[in-house]
Each structure stands twice: as C-alpha cells, then as structure tokens.
N, C-alpha and C. Protein backbone atom coordinates (compact mmCIF):
# COMPACT_ATOMS: atom_id res chain seq x y z
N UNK A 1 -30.36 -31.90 11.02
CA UNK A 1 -29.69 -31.32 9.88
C UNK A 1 -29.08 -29.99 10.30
N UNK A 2 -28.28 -29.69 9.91
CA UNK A 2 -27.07 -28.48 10.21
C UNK A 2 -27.43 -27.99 8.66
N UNK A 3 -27.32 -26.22 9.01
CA UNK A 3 -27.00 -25.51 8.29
C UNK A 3 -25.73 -25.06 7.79
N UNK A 4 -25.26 -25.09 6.62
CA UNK A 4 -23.30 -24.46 6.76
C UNK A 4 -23.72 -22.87 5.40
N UNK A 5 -22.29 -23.45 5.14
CA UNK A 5 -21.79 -21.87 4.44
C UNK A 5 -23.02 -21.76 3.37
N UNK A 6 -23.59 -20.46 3.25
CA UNK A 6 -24.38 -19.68 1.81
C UNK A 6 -23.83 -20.03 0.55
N UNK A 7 -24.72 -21.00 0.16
CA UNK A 7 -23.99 -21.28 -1.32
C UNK A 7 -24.43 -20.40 -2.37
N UNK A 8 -25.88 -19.63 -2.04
CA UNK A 8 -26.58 -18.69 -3.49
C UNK A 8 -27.23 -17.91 -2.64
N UNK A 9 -27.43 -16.54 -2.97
CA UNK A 9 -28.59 -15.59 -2.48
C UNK A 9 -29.19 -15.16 -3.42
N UNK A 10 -30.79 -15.56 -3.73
CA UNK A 10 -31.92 -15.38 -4.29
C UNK A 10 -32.39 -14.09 -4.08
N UNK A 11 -33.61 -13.71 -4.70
CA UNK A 11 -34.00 -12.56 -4.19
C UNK A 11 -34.91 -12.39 -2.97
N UNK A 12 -35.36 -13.19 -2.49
CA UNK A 12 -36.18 -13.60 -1.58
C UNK A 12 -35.76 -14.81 -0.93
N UNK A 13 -34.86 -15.77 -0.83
CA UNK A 13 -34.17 -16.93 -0.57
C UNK A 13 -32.97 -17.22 -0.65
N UNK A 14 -31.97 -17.82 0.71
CA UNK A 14 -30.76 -18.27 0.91
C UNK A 14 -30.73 -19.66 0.87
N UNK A 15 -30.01 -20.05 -0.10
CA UNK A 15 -29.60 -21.47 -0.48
C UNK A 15 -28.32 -21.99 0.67
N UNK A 16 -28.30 -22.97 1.58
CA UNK A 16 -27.40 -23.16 2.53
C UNK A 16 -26.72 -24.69 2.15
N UNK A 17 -25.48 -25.11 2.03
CA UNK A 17 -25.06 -26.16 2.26
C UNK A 17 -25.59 -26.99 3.51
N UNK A 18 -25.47 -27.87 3.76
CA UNK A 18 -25.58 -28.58 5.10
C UNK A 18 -24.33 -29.88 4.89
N UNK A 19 -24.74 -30.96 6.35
CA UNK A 19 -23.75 -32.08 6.03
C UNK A 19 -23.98 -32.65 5.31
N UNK A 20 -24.85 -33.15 4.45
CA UNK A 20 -25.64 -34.05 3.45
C UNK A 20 -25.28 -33.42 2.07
N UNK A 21 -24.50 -34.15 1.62
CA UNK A 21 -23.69 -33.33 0.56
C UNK A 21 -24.87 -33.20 -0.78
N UNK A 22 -25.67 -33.92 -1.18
CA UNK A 22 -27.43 -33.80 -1.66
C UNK A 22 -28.36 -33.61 -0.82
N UNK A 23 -28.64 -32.43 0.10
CA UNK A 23 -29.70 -31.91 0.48
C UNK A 23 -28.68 -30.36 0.61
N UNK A 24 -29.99 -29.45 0.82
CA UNK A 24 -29.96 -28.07 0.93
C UNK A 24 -30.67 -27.23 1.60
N UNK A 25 -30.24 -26.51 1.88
CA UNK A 25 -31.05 -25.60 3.47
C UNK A 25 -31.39 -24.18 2.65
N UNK A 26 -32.80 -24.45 2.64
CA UNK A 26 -33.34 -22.72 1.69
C UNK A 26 -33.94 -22.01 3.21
N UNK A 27 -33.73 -20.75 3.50
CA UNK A 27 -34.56 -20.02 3.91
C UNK A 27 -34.88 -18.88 3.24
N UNK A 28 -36.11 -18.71 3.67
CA UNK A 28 -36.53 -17.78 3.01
C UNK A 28 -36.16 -16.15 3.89
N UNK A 29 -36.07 -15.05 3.20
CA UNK A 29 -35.23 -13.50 3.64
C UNK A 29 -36.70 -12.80 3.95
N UNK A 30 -36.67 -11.70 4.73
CA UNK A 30 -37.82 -10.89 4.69
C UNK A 30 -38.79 -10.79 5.21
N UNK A 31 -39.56 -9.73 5.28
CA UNK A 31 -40.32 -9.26 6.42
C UNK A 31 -41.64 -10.59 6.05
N UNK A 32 -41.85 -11.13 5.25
CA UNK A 32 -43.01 -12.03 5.49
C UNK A 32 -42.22 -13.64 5.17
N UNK A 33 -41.31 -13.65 5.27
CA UNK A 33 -40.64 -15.12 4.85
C UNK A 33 -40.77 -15.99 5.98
N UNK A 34 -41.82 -15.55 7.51
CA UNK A 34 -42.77 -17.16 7.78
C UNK A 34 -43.58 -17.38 6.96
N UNK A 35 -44.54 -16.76 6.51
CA UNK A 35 -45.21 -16.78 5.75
C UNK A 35 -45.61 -17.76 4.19
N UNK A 36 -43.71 -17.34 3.51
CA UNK A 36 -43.58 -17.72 2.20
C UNK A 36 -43.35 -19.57 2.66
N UNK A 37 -42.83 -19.60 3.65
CA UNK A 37 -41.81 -20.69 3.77
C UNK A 37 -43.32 -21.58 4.22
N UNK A 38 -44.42 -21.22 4.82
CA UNK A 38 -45.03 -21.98 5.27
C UNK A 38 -46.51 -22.27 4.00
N UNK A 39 -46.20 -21.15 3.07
CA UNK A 39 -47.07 -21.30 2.08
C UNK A 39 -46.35 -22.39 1.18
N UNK A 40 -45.39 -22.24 0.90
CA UNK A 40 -44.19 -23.11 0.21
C UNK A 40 -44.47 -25.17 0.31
N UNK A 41 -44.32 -24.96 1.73
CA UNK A 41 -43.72 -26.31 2.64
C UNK A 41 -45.66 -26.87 2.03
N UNK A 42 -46.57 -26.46 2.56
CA UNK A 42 -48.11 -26.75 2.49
C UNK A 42 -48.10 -27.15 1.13
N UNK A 43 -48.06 -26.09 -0.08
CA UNK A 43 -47.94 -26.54 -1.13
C UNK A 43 -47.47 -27.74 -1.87
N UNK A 44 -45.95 -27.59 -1.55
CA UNK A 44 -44.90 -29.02 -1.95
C UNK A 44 -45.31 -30.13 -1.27
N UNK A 45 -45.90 -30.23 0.23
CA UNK A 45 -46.63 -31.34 0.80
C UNK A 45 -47.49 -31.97 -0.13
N UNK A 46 -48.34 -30.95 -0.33
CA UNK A 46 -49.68 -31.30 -1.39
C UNK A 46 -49.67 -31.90 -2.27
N UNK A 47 -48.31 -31.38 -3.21
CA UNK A 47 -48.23 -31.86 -4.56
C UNK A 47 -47.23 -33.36 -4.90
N UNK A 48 -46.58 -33.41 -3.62
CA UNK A 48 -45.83 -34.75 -3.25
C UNK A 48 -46.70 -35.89 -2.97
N UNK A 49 -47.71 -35.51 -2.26
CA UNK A 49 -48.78 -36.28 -1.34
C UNK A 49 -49.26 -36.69 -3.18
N UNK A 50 -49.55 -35.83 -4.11
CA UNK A 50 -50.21 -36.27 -5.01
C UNK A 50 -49.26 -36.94 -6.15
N UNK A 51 -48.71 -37.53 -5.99
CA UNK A 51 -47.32 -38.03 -6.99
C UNK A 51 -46.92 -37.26 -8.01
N UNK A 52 -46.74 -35.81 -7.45
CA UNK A 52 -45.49 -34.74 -8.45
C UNK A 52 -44.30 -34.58 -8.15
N UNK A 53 -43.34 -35.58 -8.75
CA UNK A 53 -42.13 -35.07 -8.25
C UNK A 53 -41.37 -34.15 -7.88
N UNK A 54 -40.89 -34.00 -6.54
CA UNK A 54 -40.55 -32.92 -6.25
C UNK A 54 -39.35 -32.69 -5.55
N UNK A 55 -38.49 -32.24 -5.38
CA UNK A 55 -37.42 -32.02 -4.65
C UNK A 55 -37.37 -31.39 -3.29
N UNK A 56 -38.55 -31.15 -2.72
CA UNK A 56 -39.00 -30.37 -1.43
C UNK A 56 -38.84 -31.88 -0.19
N UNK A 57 -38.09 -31.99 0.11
CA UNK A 57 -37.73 -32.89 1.54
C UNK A 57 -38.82 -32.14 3.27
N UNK A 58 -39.10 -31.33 3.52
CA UNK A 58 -39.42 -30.95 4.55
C UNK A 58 -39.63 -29.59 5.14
N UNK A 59 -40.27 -29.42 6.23
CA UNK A 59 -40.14 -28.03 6.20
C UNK A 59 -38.86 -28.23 7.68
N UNK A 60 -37.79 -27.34 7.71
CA UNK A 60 -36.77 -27.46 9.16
C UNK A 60 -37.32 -26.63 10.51
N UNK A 61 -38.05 -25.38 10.07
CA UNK A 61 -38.47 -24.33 10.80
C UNK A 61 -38.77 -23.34 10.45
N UNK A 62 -39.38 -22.50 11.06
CA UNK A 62 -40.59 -21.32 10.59
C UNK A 62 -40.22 -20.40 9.50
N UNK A 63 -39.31 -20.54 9.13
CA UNK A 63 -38.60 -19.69 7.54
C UNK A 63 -37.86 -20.48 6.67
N UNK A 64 -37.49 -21.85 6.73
CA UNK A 64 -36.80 -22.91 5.71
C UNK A 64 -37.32 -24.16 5.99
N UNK A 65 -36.61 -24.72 4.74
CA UNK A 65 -36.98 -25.79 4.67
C UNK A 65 -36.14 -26.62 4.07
N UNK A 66 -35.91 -28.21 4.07
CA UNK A 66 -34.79 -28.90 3.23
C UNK A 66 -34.88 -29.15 1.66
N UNK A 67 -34.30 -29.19 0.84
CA UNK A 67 -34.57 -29.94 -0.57
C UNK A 67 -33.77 -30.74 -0.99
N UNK A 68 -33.81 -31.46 -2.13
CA UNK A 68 -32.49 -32.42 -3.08
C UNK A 68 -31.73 -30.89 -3.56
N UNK A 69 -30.56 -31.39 -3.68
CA UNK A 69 -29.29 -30.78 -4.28
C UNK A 69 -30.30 -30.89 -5.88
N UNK A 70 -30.30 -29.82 -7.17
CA UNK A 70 -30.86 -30.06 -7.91
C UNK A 70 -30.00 -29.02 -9.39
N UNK A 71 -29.95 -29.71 -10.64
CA UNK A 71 -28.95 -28.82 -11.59
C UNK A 71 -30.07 -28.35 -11.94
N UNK A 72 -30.25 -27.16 -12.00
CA UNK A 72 -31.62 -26.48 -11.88
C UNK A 72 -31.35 -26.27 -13.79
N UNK A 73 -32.71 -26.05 -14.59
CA UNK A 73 -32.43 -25.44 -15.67
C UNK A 73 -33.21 -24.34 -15.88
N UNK A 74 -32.23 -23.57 -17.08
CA UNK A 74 -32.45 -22.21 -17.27
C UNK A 74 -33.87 -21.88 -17.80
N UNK A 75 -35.21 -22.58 -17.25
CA UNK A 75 -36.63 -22.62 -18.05
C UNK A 75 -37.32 -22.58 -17.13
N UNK A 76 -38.54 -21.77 -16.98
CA UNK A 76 -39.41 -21.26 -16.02
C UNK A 76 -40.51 -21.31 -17.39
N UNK A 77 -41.79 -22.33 -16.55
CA UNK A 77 -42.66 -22.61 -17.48
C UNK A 77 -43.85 -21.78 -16.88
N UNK A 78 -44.63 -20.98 -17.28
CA UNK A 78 -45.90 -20.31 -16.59
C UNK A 78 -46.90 -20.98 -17.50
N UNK A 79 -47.77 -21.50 -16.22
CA UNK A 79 -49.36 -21.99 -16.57
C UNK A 79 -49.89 -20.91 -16.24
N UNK A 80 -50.80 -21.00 -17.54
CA UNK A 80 -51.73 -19.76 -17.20
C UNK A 80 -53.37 -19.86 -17.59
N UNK A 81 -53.68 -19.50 -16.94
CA UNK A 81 -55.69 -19.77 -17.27
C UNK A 81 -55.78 -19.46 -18.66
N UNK A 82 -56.40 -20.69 -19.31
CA UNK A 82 -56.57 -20.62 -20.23
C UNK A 82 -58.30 -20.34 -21.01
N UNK A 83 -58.95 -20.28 -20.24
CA UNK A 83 -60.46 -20.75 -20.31
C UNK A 83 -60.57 -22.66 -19.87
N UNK A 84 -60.90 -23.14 -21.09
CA UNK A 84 -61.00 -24.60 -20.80
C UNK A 84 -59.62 -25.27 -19.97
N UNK A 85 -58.70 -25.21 -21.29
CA UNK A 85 -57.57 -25.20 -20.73
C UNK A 85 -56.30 -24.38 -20.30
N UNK A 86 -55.75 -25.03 -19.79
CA UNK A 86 -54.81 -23.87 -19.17
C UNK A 86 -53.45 -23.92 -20.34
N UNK A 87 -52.66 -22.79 -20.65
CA UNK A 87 -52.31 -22.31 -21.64
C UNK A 87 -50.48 -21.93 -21.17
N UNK A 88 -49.35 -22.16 -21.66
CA UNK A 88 -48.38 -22.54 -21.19
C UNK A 88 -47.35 -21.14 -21.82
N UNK A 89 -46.69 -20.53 -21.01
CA UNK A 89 -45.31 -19.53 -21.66
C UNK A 89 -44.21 -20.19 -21.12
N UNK A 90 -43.38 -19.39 -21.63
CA UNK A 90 -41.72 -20.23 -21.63
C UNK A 90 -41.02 -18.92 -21.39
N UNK A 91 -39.88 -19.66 -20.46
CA UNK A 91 -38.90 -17.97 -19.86
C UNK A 91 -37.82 -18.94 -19.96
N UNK A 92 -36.87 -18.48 -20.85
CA UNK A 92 -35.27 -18.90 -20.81
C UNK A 92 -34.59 -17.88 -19.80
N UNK A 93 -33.98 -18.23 -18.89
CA UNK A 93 -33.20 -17.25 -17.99
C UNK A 93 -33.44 -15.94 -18.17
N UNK A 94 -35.11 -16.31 -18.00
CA UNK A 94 -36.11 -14.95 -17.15
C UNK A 94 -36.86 -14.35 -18.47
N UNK A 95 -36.24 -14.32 -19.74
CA UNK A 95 -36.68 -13.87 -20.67
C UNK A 95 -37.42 -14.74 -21.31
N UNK A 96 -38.82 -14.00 -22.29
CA UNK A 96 -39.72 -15.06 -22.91
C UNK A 96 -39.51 -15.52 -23.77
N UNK A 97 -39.69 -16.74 -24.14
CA UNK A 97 -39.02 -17.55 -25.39
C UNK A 97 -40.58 -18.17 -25.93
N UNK A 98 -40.06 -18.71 -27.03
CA UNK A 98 -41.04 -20.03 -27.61
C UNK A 98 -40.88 -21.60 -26.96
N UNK A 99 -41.43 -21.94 -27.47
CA UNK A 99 -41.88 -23.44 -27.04
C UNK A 99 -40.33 -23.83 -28.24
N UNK A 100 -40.53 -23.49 -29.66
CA UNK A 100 -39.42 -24.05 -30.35
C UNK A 100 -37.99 -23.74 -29.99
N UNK A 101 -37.77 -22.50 -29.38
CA UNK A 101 -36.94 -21.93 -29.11
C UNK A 101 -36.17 -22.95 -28.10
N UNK A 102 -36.83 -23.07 -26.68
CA UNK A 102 -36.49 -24.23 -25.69
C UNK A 102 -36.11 -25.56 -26.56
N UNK A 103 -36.56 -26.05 -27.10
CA UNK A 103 -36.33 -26.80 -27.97
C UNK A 103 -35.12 -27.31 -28.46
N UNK A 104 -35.10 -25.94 -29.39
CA UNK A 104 -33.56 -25.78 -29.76
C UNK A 104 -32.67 -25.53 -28.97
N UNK A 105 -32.64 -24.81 -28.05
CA UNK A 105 -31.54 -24.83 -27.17
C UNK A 105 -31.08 -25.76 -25.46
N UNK A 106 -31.78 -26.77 -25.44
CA UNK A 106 -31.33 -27.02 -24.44
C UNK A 106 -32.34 -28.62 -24.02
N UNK A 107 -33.38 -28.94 -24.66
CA UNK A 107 -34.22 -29.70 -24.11
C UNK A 107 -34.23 -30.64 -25.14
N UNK A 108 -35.02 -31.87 -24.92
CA UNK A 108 -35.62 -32.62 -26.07
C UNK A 108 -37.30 -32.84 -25.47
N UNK A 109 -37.67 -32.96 -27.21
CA UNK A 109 -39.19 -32.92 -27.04
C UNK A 109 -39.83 -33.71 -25.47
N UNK A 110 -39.27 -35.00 -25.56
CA UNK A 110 -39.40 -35.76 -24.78
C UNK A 110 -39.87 -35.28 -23.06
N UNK A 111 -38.57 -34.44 -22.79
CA UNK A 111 -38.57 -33.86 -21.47
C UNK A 111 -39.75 -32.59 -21.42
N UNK A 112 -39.85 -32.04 -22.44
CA UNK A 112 -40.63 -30.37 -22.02
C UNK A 112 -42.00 -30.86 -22.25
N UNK A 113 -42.50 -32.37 -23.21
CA UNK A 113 -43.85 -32.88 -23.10
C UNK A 113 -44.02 -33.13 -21.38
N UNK A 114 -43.08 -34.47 -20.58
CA UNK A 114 -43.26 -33.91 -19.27
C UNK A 114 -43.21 -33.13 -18.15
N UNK A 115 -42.33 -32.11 -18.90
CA UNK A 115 -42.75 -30.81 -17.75
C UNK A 115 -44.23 -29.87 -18.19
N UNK A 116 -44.74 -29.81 -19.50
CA UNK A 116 -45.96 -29.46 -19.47
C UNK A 116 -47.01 -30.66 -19.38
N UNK A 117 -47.01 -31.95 -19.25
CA UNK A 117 -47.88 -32.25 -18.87
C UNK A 117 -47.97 -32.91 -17.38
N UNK A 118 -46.81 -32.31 -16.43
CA UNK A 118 -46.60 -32.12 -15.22
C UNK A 118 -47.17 -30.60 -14.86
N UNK A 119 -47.32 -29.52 -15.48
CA UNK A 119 -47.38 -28.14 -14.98
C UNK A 119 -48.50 -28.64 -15.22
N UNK A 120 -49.78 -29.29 -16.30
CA UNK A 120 -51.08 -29.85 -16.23
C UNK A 120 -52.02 -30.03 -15.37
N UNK A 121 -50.80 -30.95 -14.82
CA UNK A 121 -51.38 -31.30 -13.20
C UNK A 121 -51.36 -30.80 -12.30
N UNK A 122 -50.10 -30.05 -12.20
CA UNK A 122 -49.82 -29.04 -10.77
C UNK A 122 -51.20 -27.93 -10.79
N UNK A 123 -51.21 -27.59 -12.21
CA UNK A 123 -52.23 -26.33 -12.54
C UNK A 123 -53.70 -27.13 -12.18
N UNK A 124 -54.04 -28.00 -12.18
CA UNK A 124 -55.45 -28.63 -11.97
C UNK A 124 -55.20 -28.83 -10.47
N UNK A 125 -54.27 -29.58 -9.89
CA UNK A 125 -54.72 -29.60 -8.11
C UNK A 125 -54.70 -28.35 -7.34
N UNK A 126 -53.50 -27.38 -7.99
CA UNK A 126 -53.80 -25.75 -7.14
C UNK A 126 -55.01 -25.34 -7.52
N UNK A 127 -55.16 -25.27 -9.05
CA UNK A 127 -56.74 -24.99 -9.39
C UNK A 127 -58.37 -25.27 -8.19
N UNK A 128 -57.85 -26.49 -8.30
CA UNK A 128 -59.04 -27.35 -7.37
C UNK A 128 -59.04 -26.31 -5.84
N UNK A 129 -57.71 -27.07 -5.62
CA UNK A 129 -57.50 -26.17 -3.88
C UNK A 129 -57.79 -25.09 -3.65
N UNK A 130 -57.16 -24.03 -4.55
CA UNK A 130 -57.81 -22.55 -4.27
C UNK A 130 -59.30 -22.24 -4.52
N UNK A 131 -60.01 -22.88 -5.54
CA UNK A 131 -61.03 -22.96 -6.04
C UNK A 131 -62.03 -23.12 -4.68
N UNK A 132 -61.34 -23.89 -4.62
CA UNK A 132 -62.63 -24.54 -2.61
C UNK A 132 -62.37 -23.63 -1.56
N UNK A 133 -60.97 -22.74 -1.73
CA UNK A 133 -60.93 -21.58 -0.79
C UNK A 133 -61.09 -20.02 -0.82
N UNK A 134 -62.21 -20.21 -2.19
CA UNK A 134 -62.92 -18.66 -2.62
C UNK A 134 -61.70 -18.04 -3.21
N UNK A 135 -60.69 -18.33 -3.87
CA UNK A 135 -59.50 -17.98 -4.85
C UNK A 135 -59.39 -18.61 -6.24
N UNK A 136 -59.41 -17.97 -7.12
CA UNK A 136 -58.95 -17.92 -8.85
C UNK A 136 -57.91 -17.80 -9.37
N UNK A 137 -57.40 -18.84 -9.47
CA UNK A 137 -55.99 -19.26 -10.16
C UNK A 137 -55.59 -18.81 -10.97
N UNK A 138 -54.78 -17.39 -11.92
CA UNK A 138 -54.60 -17.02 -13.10
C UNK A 138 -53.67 -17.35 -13.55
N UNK A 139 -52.68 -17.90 -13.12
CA UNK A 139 -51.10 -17.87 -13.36
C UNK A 139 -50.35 -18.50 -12.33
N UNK A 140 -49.27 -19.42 -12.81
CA UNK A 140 -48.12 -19.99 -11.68
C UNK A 140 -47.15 -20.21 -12.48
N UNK A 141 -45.83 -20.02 -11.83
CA UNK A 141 -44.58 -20.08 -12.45
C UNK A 141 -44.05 -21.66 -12.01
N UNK A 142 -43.59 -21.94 -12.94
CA UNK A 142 -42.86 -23.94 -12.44
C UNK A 142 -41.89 -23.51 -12.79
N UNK A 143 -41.02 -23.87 -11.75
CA UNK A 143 -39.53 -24.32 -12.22
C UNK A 143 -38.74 -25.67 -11.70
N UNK A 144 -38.10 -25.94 -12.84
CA UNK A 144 -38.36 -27.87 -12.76
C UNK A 144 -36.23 -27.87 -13.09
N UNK A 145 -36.09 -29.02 -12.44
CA UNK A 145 -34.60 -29.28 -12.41
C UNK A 145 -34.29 -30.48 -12.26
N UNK A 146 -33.02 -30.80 -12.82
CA UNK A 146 -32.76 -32.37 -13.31
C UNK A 146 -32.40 -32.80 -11.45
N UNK A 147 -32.77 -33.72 -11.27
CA UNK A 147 -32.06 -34.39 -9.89
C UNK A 147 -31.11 -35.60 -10.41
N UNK A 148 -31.41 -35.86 -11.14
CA UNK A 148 -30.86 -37.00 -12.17
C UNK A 148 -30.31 -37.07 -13.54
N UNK A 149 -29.63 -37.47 -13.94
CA UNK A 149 -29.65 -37.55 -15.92
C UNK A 149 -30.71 -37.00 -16.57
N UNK A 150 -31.46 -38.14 -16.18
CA UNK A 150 -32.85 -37.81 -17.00
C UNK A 150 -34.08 -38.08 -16.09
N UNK A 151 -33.78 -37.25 -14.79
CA UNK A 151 -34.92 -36.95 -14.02
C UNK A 151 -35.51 -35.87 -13.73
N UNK A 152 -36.47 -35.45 -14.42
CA UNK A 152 -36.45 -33.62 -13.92
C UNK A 152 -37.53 -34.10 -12.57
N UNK A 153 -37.10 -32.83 -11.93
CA UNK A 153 -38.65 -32.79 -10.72
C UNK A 153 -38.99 -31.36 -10.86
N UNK A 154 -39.99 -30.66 -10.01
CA UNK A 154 -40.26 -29.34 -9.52
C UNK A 154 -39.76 -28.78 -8.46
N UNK A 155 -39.11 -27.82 -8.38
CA UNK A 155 -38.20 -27.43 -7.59
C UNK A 155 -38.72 -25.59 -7.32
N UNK A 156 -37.76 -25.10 -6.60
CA UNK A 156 -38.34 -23.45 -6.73
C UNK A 156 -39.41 -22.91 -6.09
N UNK A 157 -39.57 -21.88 -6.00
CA UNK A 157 -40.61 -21.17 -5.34
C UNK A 157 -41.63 -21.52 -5.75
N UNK A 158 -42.61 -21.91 -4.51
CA UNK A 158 -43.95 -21.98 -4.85
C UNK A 158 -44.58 -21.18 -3.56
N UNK A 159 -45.11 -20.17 -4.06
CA UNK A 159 -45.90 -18.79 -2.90
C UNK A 159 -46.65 -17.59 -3.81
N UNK A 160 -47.39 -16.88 -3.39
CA UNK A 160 -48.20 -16.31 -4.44
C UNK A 160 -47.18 -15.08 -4.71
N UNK A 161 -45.75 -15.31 -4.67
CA UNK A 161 -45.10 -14.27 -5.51
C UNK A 161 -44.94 -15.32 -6.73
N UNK A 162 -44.96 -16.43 -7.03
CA UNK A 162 -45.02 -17.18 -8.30
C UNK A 162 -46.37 -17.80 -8.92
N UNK A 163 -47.38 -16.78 -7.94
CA UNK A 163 -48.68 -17.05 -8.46
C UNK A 163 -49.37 -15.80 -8.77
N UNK A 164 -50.43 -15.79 -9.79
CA UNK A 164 -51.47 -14.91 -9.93
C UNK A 164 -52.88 -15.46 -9.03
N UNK A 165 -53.15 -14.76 -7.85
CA UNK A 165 -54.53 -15.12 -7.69
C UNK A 165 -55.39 -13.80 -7.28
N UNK A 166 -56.22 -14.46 -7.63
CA UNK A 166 -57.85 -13.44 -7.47
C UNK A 166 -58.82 -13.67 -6.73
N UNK A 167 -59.55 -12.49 -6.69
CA UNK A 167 -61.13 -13.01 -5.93
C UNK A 167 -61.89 -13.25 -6.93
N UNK A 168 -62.55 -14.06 -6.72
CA UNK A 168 -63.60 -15.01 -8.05
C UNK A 168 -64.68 -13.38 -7.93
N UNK A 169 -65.12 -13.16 -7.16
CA UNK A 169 -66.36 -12.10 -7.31
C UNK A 169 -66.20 -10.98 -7.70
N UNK A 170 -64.41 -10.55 -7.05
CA UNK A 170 -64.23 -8.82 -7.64
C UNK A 170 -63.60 -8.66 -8.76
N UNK A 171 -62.51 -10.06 -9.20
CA UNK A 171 -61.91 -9.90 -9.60
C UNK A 171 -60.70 -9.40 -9.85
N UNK A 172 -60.47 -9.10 -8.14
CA UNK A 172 -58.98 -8.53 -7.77
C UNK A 172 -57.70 -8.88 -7.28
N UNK A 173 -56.85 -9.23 -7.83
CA UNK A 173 -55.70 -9.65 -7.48
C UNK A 173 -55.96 -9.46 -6.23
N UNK A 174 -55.20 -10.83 -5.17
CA UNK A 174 -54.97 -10.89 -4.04
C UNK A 174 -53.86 -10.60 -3.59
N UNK A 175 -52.66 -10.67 -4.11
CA UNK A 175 -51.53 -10.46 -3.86
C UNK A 175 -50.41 -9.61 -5.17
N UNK A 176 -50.26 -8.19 -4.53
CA UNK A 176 -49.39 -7.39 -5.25
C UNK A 176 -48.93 -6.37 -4.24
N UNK A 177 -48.73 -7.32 -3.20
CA UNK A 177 -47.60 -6.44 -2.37
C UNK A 177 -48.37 -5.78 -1.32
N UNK A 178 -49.60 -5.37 -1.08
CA UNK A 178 -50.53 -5.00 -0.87
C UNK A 178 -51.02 -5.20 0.61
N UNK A 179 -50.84 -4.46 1.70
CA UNK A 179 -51.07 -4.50 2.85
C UNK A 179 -52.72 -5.19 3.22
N UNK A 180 -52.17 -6.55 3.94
CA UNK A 180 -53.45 -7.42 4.20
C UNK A 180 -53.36 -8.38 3.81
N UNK A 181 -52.28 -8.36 2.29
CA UNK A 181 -52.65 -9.48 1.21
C UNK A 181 -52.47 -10.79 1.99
N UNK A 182 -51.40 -11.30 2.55
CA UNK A 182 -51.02 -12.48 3.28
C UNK A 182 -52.20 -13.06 4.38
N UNK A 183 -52.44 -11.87 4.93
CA UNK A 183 -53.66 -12.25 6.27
C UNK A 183 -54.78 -12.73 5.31
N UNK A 184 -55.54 -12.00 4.50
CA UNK A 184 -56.68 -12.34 3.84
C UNK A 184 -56.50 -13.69 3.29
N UNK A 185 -55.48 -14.10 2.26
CA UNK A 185 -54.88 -15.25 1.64
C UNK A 185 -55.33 -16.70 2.59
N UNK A 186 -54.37 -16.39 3.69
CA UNK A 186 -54.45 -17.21 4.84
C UNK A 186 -55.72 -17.68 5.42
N UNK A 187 -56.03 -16.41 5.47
CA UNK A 187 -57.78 -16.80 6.43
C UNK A 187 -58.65 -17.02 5.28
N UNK A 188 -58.63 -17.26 3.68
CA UNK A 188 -59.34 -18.18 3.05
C UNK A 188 -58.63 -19.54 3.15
N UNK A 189 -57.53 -19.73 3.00
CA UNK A 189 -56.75 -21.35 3.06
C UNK A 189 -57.40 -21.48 4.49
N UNK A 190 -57.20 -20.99 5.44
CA UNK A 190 -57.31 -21.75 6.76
C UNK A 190 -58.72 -21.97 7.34
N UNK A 191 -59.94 -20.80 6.55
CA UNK A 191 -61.25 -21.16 7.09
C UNK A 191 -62.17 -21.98 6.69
C-alpha cells in the first residue's frame, strides 16, 4: 500500500489517501505516536477478533495504520462507568447533547440503539482487558461512521487519550499527560 496526498490533519493524526480509492493511511503525529498507533492497532485487533465492526484494516508500520474510507458522523458517544452499568453521553460535533437531541437531528432510533448497544460491548471487553491488567476503566470515547447506507462501524481513535483509566488501588488517573504515563500503561498490558 502507498501512501499519497494529506487528505485531513487531526490533532494528533494524518489522514492519507493511498491507491485504493476505499482505504486510508492514518498516521499518527508526535512525540509518542509509536506508541498511540500501537495502542490503537492492539485494541481494533481485539475488538475485530471479537465481532465489532470496525473499519481498522491493519497496522502498515510503527506510527500508522490502514482503514475503510468511512462518512464519519458528527456523534462521539462516551461510555462511562456507571456502577452496575455503564452509563452513555452524547457529543454532537464535540459539544454535549442529549440522547433526544441526536435523535432529532441526524439519526434514527434504530441506528443509535446499535451504536449504544455496540459501545455495551466495546465497554465490557476493554473493561475485562484492563481489569486483568491492574487498570479501571472510567470512560471511552466511540466514534462510529457509516461505511455503508446503513452500515455504521467504529472508527477513530482508540488510545488512552480517548480513555479514562486508573489505578484500581490509588485511584489515580494513569494518563494525563504525565511523564511515565505510557511506560507504566505498557508494562501493565505487557506483564
């Protein structure tokens, strides 16, 4: 796969054309973007491996990776620890909305029942995973995009800048920018 011209610059991620007029070349920008790209690629493996649709094709090399071409929509769903269950916000192009609000503007019931009872699941297998690697899940951002008419998948960043996690014992955020945060992270996933 060939990389071509910059089609979007993210804040943390370059969206690249390639020859495959439906696939796309993301790398990730920045002083830890092996890091993101390899937390990313592990993740989307995971959640593919577990039948969540996803638009994540591969990882290419140590800072990108391929995806589906995707009409992304303007809704960023955050799961968030709920106690029993986990408990759902809504961001219309970044800003917080209602559940009715989405509704009205852009979705039908139909679709946002399966993107929250897709974020359900995503939120129960990261749950599980971090859970077994001495980490507490508080929060993850989904962002889900049509590949189809009426196909949404999960698409978007997945790295603990779209996560809240903690230490189960101190109770301290693991990641807020925070010199170490990545090494520590790592050496619970990896030990």
């Amino acid at each position: 796969m060939e990389k071509r011209e910059r089609l979007e610059q993210l804040q943390d991620r370059n969206i690249y054309a390639t020859e495959e007029s439906m696939i796309r070349w993301v790398e990730f920008t920045g002083e830890n973007a092996e890091f993101h790209n390899a937390m990313h690629c592990f993740l989307m493996r995971g959640l593919d491996s577990e039948d969540v649709s996803v638009n994540f094709i591969g990882q290419t090399d140590a800072v990108s990776y391929a995806a589906l071409k995707v009409l992304e929509m303007p809704l960023t769903l955050t799961v968030v620890h709920g106690g029993e269950e986990p408990a759902y916000a809504y961001y219309m192009d970044g800003k917080p909305s209602t559940r009715a609000a989405v509704l009205d503007s852009f979705i039908i019931e139909e679709a946002l029942l399966n993107m929250e009872d897709t974020g359900r699941y995503v939120w129960d297998i990261l749950n599980e995973f971090f859970d077994c690697h001495d980490i507490r899940l508080g929060a993850v951002d989904l962002t889900f995009a049509h590949l189809a008419e009426h196909f949404i998948v999960l698409c978007g960043e997945l790295t603990p800048n779209t996560m809240m996690l903690f230490d189960p014992e101190t109770g301290k955020r693991l990641w807020s920018g925070e010199e170490g945060a990545y090494e520590l992270i790592m050496q619970r996933i990896s030990g």
